[in-house]
PDB file of N, CA and C in Angstrom:
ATOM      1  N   UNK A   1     -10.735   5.359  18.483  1.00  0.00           N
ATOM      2  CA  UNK A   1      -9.712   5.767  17.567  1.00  0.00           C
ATOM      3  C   UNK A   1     -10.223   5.692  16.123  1.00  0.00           C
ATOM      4  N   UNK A   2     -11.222   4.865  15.930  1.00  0.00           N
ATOM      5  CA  UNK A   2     -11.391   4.410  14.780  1.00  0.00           C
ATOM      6  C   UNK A   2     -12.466   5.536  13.658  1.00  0.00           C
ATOM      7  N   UNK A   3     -13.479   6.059  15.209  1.00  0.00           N
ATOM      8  CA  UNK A   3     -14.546   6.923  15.010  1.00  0.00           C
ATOM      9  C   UNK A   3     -13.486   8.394  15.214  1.00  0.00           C
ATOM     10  N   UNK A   4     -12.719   8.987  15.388  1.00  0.00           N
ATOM     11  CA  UNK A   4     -11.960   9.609  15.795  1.00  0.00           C
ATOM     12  C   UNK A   4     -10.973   9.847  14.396  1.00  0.00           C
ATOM     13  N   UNK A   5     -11.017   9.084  13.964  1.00  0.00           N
ATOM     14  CA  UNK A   5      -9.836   9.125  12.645  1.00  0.00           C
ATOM     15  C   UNK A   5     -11.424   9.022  11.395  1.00  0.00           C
ATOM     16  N   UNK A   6     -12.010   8.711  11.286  1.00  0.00           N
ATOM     17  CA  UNK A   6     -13.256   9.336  10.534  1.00  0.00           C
ATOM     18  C   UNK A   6     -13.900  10.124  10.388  1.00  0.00           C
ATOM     19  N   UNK A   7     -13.910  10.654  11.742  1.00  0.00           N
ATOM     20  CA  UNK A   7     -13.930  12.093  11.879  1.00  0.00           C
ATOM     21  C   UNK A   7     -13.714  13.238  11.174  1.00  0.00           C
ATOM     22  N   UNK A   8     -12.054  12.828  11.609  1.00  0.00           N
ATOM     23  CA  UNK A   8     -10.584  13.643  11.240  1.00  0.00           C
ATOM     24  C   UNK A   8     -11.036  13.859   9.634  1.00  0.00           C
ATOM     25  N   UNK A   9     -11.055  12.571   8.905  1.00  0.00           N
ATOM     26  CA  UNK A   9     -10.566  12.489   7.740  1.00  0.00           C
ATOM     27  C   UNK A   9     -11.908  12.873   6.792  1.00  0.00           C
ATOM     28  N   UNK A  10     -12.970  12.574   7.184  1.00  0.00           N
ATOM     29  CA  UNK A  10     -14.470  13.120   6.561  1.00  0.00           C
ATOM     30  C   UNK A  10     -14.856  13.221   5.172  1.00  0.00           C
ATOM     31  N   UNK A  11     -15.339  12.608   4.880  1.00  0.00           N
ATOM     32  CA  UNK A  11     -15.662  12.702   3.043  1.00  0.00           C
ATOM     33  C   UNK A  11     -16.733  11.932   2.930  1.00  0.00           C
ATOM     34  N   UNK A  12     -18.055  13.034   3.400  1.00  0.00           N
ATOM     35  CA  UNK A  12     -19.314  12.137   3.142  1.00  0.00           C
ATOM     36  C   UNK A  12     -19.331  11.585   3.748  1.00  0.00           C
ATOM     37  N   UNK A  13     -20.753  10.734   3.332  1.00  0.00           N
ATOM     38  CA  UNK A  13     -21.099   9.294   3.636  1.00  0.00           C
ATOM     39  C   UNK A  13     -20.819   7.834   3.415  1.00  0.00           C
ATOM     40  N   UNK A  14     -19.670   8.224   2.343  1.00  0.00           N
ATOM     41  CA  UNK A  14     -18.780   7.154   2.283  1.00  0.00           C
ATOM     42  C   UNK A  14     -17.805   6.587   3.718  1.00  0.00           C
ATOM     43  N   UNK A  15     -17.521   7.531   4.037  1.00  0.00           N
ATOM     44  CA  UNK A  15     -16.424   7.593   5.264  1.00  0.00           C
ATOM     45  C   UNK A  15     -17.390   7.009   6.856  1.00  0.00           C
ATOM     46  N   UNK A  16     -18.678   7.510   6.281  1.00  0.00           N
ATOM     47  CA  UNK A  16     -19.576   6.630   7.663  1.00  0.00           C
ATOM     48  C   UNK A  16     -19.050   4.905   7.431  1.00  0.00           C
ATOM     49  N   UNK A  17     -19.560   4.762   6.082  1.00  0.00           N
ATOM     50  CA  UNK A  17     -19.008   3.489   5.480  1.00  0.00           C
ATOM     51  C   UNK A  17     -18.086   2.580   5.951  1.00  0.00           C
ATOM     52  N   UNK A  18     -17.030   3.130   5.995  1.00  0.00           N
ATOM     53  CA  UNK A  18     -15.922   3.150   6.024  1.00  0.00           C
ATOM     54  C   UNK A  18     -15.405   2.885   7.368  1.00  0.00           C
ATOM     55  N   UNK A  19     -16.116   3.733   8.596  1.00  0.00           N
ATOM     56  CA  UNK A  19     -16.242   3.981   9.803  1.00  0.00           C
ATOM     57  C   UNK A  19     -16.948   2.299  10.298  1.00  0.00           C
ATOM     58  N   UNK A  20     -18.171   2.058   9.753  1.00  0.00           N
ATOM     59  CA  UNK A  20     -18.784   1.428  10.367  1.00  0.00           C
ATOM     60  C   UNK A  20     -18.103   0.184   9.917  1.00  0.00           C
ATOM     61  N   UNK A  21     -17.526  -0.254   8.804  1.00  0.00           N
ATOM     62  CA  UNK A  21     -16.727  -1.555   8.187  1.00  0.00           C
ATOM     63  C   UNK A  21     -15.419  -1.684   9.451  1.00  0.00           C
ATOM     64  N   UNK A  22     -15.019  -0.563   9.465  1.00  0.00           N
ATOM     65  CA  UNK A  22     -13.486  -0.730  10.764  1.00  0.00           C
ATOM     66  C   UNK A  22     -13.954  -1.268  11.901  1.00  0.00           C
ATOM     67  N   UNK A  23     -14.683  -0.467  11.868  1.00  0.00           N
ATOM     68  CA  UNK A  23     -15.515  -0.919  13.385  1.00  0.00           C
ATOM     69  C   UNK A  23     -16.063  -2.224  14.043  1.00  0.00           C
ATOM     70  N   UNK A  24     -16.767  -2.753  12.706  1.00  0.00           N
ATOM     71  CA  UNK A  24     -17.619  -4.213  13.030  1.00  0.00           C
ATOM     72  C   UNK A  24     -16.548  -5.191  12.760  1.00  0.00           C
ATOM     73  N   UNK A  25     -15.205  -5.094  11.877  1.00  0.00           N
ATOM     74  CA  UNK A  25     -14.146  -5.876  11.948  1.00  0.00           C
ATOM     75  C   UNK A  25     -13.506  -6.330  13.401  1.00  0.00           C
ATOM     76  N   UNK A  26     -12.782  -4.819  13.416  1.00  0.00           N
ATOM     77  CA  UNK A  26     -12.200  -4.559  14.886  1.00  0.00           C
ATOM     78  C   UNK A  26     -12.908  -5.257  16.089  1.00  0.00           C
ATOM     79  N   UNK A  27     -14.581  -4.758  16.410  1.00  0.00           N
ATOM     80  CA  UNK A  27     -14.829  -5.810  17.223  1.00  0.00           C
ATOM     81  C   UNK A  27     -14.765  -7.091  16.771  1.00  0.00           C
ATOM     82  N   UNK A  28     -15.253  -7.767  15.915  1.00  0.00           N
ATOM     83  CA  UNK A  28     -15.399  -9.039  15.589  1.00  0.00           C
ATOM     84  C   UNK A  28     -13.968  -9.220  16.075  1.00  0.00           C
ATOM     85  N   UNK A  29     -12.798  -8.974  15.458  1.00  0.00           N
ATOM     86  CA  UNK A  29     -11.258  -9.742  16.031  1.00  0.00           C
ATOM     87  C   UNK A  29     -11.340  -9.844  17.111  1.00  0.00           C
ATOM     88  N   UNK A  30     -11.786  -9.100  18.478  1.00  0.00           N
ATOM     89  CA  UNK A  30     -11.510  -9.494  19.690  1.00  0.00           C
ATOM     90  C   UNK A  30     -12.755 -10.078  20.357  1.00  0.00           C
ATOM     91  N   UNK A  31     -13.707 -11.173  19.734  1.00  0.00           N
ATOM     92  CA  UNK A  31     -14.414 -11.838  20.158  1.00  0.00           C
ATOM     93  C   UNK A  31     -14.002 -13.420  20.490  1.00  0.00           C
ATOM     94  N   UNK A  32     -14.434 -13.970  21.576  1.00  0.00           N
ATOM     95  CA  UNK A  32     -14.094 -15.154  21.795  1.00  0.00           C
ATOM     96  C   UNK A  32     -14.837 -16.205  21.524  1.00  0.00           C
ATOM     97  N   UNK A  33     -15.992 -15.944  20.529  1.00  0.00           N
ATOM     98  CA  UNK A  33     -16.969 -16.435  20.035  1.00  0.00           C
ATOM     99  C   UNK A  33     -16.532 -16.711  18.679  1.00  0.00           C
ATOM    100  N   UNK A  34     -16.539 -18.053  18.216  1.00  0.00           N
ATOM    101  CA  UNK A  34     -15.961 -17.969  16.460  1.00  0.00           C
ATOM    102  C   UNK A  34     -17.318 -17.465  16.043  1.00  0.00           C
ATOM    103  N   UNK A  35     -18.876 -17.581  16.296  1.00  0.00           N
ATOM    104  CA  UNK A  35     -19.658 -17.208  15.428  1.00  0.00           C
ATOM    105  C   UNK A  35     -19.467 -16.053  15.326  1.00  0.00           C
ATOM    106  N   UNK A  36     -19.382 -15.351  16.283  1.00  0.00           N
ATOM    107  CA  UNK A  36     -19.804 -13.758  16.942  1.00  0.00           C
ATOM    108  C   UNK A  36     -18.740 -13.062  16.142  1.00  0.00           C
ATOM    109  N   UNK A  37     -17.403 -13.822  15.784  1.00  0.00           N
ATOM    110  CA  UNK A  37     -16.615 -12.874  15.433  1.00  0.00           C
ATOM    111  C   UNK A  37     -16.489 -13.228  13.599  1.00  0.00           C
ATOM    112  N   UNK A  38     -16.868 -14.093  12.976  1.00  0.00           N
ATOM    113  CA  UNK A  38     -17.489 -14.369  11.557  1.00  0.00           C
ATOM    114  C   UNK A  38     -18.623 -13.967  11.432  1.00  0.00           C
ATOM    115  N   UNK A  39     -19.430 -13.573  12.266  1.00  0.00           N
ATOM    116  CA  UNK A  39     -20.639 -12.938  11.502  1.00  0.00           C
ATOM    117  C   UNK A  39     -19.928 -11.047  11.427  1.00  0.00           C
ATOM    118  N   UNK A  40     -20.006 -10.594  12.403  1.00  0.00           N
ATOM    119  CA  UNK A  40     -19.184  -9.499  12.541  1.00  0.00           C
ATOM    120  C   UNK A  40     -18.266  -8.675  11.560  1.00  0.00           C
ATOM    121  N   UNK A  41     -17.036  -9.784  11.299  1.00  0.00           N
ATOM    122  CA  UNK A  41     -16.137  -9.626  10.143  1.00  0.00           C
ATOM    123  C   UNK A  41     -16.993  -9.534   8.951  1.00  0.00           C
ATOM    124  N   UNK A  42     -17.849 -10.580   8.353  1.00  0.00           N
ATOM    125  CA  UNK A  42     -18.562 -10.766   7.566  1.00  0.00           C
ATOM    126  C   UNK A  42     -19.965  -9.183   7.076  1.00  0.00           C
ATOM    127  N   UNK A  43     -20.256  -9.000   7.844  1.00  0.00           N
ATOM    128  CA  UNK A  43     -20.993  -8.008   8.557  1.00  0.00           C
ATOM    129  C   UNK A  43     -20.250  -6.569   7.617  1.00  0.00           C
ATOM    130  N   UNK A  44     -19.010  -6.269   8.571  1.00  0.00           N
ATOM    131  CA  UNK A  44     -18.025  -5.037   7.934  1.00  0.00           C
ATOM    132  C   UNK A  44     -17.872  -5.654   7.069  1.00  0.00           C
ATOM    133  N   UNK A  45     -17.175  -6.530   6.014  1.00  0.00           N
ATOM    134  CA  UNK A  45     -17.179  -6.545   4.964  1.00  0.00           C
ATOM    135  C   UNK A  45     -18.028  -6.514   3.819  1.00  0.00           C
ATOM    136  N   UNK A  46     -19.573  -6.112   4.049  1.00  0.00           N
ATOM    137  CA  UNK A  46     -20.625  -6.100   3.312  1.00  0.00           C
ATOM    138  C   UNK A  46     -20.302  -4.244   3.056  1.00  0.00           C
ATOM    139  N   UNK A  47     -20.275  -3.624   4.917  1.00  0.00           N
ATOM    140  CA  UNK A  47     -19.772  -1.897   4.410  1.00  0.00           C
ATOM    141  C   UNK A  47     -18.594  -2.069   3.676  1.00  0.00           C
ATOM    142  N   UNK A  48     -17.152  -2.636   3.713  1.00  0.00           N
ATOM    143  CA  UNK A  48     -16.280  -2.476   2.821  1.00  0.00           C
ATOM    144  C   UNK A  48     -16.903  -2.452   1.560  1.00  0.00           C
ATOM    145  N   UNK A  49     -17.766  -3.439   1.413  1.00  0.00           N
ATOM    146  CA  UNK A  49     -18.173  -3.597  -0.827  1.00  0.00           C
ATOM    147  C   UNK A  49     -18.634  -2.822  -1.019  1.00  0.00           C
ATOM    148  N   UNK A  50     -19.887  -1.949   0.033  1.00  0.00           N
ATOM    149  CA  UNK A  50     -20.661  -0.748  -0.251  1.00  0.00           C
ATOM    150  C   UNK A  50     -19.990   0.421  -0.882  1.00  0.00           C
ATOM    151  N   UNK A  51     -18.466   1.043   0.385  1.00  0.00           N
ATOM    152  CA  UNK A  51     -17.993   1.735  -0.031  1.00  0.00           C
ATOM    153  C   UNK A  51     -17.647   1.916  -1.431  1.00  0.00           C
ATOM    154  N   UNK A  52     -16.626   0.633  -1.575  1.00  0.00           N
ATOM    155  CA  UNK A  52     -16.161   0.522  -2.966  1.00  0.00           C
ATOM    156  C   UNK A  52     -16.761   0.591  -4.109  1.00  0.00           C
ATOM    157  N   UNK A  53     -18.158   0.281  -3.602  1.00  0.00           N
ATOM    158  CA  UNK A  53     -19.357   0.115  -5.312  1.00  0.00           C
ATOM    159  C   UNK A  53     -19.692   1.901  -5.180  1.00  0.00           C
ATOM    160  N   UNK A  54     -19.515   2.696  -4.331  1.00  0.00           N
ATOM    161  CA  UNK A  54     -20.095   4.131  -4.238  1.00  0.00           C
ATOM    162  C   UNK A  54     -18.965   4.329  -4.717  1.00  0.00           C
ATOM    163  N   UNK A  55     -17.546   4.711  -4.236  1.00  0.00           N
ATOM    164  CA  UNK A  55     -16.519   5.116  -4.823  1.00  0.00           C
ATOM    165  C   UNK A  55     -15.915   4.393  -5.786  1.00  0.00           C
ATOM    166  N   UNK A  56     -16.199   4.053  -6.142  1.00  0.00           N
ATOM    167  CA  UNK A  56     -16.318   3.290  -7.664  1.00  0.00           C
ATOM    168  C   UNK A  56     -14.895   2.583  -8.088  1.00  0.00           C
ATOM    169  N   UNK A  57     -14.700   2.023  -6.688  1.00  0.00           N
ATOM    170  CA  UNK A  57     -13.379   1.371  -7.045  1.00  0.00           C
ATOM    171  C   UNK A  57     -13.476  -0.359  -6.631  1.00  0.00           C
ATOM    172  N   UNK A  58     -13.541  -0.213  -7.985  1.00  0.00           N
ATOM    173  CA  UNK A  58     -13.806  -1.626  -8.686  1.00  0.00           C
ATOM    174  C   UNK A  58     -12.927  -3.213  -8.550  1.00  0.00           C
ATOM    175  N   UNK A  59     -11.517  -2.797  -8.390  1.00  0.00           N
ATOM    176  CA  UNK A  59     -10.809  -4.169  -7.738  1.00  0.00           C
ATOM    177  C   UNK A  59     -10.976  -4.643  -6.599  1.00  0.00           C
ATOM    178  N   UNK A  60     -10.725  -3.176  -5.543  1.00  0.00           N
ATOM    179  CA  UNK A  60     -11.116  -3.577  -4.287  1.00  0.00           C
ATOM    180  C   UNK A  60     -12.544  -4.151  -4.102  1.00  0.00           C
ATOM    181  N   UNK A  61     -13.182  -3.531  -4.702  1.00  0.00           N
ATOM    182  CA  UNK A  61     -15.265  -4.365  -4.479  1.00  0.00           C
ATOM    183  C   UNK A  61     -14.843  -6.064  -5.464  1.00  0.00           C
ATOM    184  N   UNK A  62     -13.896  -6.063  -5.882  1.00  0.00           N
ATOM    185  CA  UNK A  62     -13.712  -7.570  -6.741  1.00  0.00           C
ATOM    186  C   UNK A  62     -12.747  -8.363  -5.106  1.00  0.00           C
ATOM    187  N   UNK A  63     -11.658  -7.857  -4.392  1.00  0.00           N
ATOM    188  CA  UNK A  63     -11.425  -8.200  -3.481  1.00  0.00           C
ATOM    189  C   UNK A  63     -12.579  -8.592  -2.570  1.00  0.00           C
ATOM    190  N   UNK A  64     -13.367  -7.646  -2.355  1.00  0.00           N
ATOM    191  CA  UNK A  64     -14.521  -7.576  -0.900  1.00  0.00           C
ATOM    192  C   UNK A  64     -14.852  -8.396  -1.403  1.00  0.00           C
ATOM    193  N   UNK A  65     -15.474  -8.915  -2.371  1.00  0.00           N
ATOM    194  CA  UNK A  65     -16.721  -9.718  -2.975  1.00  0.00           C
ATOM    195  C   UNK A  65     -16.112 -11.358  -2.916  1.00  0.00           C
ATOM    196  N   UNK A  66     -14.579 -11.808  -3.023  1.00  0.00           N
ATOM    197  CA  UNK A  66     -14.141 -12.764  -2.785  1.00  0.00           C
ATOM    198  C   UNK A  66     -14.332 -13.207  -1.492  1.00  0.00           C
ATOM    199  N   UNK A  67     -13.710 -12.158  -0.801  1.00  0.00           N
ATOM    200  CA  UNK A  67     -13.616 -12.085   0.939  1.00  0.00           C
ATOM    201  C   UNK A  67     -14.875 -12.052   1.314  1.00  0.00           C
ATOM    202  N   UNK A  68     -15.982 -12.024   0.929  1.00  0.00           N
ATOM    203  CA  UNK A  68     -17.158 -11.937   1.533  1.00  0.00           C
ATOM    204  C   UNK A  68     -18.209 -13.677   1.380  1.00  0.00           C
ATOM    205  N   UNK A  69     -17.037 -13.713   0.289  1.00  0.00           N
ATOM    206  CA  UNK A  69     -18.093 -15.561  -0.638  1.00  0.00           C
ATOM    207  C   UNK A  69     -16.742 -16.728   0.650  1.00  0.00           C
ATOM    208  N   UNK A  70     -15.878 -16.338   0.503  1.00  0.00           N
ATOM    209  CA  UNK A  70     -15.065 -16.920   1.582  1.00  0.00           C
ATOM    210  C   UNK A  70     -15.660 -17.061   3.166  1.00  0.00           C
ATOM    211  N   UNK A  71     -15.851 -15.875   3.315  1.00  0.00           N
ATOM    212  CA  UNK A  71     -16.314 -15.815   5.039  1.00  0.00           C
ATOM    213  C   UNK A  71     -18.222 -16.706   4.726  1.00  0.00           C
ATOM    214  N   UNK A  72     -18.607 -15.775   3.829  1.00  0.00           N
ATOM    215  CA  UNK A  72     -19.828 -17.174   3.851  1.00  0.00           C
ATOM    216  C   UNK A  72     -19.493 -18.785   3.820  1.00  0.00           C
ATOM    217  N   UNK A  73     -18.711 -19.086   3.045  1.00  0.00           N
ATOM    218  CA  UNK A  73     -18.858 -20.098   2.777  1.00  0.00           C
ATOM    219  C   UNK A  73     -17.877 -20.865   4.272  1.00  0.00           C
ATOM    220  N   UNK A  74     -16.906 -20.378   4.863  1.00  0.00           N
ATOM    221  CA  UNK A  74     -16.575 -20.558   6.341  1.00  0.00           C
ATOM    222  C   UNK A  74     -17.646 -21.124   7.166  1.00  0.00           C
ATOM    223  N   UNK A  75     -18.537 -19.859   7.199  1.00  0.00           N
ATOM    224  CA  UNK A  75     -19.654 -19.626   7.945  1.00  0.00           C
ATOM    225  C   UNK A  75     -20.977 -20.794   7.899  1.00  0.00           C
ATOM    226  N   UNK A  76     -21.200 -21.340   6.463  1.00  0.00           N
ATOM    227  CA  UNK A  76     -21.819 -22.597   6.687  1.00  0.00           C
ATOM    228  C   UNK A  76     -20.959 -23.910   7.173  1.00  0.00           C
ATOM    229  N   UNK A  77     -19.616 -23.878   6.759  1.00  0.00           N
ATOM    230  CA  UNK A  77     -18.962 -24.548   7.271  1.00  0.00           C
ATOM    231  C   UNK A  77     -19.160 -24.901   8.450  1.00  0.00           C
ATOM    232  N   UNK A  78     -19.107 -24.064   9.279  1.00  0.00           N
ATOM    233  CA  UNK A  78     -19.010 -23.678  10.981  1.00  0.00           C
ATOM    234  C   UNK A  78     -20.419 -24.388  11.579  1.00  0.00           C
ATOM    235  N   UNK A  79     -21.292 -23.955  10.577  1.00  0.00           N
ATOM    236  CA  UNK A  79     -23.224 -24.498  10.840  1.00  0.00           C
ATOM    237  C   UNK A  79     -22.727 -26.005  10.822  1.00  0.00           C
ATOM    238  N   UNK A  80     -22.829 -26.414   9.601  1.00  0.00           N
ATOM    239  CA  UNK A  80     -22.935 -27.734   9.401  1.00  0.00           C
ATOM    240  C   UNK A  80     -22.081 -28.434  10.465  1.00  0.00           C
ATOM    241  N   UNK A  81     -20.728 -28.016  10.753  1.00  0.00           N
ATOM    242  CA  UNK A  81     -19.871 -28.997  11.870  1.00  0.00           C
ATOM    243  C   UNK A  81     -20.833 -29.007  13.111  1.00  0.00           C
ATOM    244  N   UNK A  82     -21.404 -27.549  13.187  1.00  0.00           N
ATOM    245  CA  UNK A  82     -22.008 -27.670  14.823  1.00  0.00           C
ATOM    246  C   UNK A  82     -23.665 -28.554  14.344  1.00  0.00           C
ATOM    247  N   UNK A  83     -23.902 -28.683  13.814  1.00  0.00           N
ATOM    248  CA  UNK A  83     -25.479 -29.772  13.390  1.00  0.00           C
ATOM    249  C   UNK A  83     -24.518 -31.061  13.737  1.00  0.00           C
ATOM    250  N   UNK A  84     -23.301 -30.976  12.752  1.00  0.00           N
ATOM    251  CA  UNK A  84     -22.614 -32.638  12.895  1.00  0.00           C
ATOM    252  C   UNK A  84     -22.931 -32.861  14.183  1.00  0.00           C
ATOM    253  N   UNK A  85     -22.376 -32.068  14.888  1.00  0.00           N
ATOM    254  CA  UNK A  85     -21.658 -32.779  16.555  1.00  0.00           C
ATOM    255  C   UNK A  85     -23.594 -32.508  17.105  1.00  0.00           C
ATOM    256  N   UNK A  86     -24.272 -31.752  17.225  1.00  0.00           N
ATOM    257  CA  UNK A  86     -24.796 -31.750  17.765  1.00  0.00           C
ATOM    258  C   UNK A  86     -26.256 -33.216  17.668  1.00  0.00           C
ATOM    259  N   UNK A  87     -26.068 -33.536  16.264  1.00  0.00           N
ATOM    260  CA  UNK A  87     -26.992 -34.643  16.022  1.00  0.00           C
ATOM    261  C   UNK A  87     -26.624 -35.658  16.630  1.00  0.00           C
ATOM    262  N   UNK A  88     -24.904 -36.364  16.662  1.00  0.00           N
ATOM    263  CA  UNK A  88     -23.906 -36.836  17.308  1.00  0.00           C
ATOM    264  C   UNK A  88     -24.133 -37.132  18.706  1.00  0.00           C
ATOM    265  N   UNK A  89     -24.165 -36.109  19.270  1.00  0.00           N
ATOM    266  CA  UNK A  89     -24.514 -35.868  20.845  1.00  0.00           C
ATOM    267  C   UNK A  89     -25.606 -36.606  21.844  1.00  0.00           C
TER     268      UNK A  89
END
């Protein structure tokens, strides 16, 4: 649906962009893996900033760029607990 409505809607190579950010989200949500699905999310949200820095829309790339220092900073979160437990162990 996702490749299907990018299709549809077409504008450049932005819209691959665009395509591939929905995409690596979408899977990431239905992973049962917390890494698998934070790297993923994290992942599309690097195409979300792309888009926005090409189409030159500047709040949203100030959004992505929050959302992207967030999911990193999650993401070591997530490291360091699993070193905790695993030194622990």
């Amino acid at each position: 649906m996702i490749v299907a409505g990018g299709i549809y809607f077409w504008n450049g190579p932005t819209s691959a962009l665009c395509i591939a950010a929905m995409a690596l989200i979408a899977l990431g949500r239905v992973q049962a893996n917390e890494w698998a699905m934070r790297i993923l999310i994290l992942v599309g949200g690097i195409f979300w900033s792309l888009h926005d820095f090409f189409v030159e829309s500047w709040i949203a790339l100030g959004a992505d760029v929050l959302s992207l220092a967030t999911g990193a900073t999650m993401l070591a979160r997530l490291a360091m607990q699993k070193q905790r437990h695993s030194v622990m162990a």
